[in-house]
Protein backbone atom coordinates (compact mmCIF):
# COMPACT_ATOMS: atom_id res chain seq x y z
CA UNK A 1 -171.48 86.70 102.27
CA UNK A 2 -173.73 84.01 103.84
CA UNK A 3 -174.47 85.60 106.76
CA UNK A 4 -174.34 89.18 105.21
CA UNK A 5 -177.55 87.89 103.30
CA UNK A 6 -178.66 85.84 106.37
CA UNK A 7 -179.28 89.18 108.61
CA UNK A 8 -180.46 91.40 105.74
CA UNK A 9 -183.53 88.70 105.66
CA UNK A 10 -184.08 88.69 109.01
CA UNK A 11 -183.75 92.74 108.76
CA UNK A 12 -186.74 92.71 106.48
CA UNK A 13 -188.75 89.97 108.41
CA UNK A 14 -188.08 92.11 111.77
CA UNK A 15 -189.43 95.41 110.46
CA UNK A 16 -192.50 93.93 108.57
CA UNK A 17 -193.66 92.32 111.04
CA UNK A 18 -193.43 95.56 113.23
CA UNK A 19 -196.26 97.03 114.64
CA UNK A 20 -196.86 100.84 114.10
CA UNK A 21 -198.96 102.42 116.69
CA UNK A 22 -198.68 106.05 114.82
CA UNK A 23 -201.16 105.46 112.13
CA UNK A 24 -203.87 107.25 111.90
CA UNK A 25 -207.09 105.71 112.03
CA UNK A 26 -208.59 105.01 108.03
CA UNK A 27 -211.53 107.19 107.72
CA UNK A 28 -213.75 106.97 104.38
CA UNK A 29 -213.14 109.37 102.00
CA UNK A 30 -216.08 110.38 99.96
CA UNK A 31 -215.11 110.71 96.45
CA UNK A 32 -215.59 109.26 93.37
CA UNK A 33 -212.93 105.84 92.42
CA UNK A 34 -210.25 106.79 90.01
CA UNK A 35 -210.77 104.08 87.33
CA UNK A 36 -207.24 103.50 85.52
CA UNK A 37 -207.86 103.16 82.09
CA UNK A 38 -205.82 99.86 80.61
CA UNK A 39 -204.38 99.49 77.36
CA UNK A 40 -202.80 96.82 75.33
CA UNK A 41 -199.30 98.33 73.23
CA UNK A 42 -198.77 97.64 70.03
CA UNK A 43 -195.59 99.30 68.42
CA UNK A 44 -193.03 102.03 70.03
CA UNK A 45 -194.18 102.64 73.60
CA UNK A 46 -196.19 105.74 73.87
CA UNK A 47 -198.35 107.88 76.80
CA UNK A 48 -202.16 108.04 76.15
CA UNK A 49 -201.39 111.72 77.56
CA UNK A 50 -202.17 114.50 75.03
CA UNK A 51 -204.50 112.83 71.76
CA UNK A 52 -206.12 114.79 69.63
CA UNK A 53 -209.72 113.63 69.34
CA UNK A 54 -210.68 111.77 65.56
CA UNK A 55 -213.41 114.32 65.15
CA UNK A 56 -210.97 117.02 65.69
CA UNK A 57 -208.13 116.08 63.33
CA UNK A 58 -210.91 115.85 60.53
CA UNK A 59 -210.45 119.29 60.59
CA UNK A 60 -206.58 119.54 60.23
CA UNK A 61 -206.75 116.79 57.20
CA UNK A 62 -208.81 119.15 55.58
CA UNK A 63 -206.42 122.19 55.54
CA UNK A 64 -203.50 119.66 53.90
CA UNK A 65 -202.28 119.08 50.84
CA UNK A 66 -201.20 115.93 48.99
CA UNK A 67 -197.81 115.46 50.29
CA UNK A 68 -197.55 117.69 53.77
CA UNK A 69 -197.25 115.60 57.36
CA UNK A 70 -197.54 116.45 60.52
CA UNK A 71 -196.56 114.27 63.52
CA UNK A 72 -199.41 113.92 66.22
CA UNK A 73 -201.05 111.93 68.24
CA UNK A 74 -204.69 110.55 67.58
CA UNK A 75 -207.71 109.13 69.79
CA UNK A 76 -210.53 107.52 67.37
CA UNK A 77 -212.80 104.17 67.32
CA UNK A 78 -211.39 101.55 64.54
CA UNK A 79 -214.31 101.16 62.00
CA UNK A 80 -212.42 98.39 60.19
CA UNK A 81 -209.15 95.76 60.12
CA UNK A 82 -207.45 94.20 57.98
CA UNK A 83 -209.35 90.58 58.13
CA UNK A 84 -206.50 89.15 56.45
CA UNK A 85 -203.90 89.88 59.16
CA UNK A 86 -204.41 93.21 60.70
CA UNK A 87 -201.92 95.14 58.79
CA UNK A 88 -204.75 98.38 58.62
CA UNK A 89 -207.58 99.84 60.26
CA UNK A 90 -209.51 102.75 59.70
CA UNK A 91 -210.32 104.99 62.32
CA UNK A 92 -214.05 107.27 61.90
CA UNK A 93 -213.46 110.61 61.70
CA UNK A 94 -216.95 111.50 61.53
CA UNK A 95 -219.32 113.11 58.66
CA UNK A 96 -218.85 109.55 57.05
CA UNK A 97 -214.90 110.08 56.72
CA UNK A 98 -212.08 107.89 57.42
CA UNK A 99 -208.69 107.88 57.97
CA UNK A 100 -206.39 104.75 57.08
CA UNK A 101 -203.86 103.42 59.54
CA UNK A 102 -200.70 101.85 58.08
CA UNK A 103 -197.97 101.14 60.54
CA UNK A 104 -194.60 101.73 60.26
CA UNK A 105 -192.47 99.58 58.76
CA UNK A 106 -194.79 96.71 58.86
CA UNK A 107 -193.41 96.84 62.20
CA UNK A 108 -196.40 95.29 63.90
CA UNK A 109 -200.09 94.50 63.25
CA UNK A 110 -203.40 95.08 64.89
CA UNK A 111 -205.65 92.28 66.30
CA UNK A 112 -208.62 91.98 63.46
CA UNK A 113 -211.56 91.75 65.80
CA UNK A 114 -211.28 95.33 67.16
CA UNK A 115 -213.72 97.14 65.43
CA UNK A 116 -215.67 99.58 67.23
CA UNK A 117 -212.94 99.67 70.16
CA UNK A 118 -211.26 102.65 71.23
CA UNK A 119 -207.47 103.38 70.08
CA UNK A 120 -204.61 105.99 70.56
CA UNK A 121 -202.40 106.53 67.58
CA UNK A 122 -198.91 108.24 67.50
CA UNK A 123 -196.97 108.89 64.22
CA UNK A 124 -197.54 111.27 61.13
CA UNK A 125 -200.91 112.19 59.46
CA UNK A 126 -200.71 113.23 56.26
CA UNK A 127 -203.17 113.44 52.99
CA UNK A 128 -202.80 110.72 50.12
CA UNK A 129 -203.91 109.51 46.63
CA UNK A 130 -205.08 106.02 46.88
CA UNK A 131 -204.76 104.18 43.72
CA UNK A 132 -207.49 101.87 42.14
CA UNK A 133 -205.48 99.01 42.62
CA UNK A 134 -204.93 100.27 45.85
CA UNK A 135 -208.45 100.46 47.10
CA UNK A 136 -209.29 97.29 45.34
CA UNK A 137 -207.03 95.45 47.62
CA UNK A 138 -208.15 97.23 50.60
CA UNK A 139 -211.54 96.17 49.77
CA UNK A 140 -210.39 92.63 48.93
CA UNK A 141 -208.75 92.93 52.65
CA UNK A 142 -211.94 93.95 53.84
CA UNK A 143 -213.68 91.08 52.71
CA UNK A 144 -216.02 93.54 50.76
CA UNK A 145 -218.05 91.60 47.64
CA UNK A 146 -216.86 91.22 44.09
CA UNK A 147 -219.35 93.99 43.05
CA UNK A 148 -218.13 96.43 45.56
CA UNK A 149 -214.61 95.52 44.83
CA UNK A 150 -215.80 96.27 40.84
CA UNK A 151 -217.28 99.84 41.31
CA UNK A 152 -214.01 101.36 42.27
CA UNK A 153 -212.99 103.09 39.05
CA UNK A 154 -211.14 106.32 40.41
CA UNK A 155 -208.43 107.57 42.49
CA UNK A 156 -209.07 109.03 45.70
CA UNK A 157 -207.60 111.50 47.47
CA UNK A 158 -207.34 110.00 51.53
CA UNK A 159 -206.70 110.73 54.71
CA UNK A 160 -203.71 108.63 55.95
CA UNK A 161 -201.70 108.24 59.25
CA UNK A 162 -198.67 106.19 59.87
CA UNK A 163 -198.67 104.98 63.61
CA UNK A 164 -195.57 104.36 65.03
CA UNK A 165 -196.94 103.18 68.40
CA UNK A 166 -201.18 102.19 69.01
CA UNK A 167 -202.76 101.67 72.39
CA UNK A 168 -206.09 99.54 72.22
CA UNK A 169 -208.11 100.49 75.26
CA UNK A 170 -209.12 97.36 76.84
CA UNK A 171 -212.10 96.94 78.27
């Protein structure tokens, strides 16, 4: 076995070391770098292939009702975290709307100094009522001010998404 592995490293070391005269020379190709776009997992492992842009699933949340899902996959900036421990986020969906990111399980949590960052959700959006007690805590969460905390007297019907997987682009 000794020498077995013995001549398989000299194998390698022989044909590395080899010089190949049948390259062709390296000519300069004029196009513009590829940049590959890094991102930090958080959750089931999922492709950043195939997101449906924030803006675009504003749309879709308004054709559902309280109760229907659909599984997809979401790309959005985070507007806010959970300062407490990143258990939410809320992702702009433009015309001053929001959805709010819960993820599954309490699987896994979100760094809390993302906001404005880029982000790829996959899971189930669906339409929700939110609870005064509810959004109170949210706001709490949000470190939002006793006053703004008190003005929130009714329920409200909100867009929702459970991620089972979240890519944070990094930067």
């Amino acid at each position: 076995m000794k020498h077995i592995l013995t001549f398989l490293i000299l194998s390698l070391v022989f044909v590395s070391c080899k010089n190949n005269t049948n390259e062709a020379p390296e000519v300069p190709v004029e196009t513009e770098e590829v940049k590959e776009l890094a991102y930090a997992s958080f959750g089931d492992k999922i492709e950043a292939d195939n997101a449906i842009e924030a803006k675009l699933m504003a749309d879709t949340y308004k054709d559902l009702k309280v109760g229907d899902s659909i599984p997809t996959k979401m790309i959005g900036k985070v507007d806010e975290v959970c300062q407490a421990k990143g258990c939410w986020m809320k992702i702009d969906l433009g015309n001053d709307e929001q959805v709010m990111v819960k993820f599954k399980d309490y699987g896994f949590f979100m760094p809390k100094n993302i906001a404005g960052k880029e982000v790829i959700l996959d899971g189930k959006a669906f339409v929700s009522e939110l609870s005064v007690e509810e959004q109170r805590h949210y706001a709490e969460d949000a470190g939002k001010s006793e006053d703004e905390i008190a003005a929130i007297t009714e329920v409200r019907r909100t867009y929702s998404f459970e991620a089972d997987g979240v890519l944070l682009k990094e930067e």
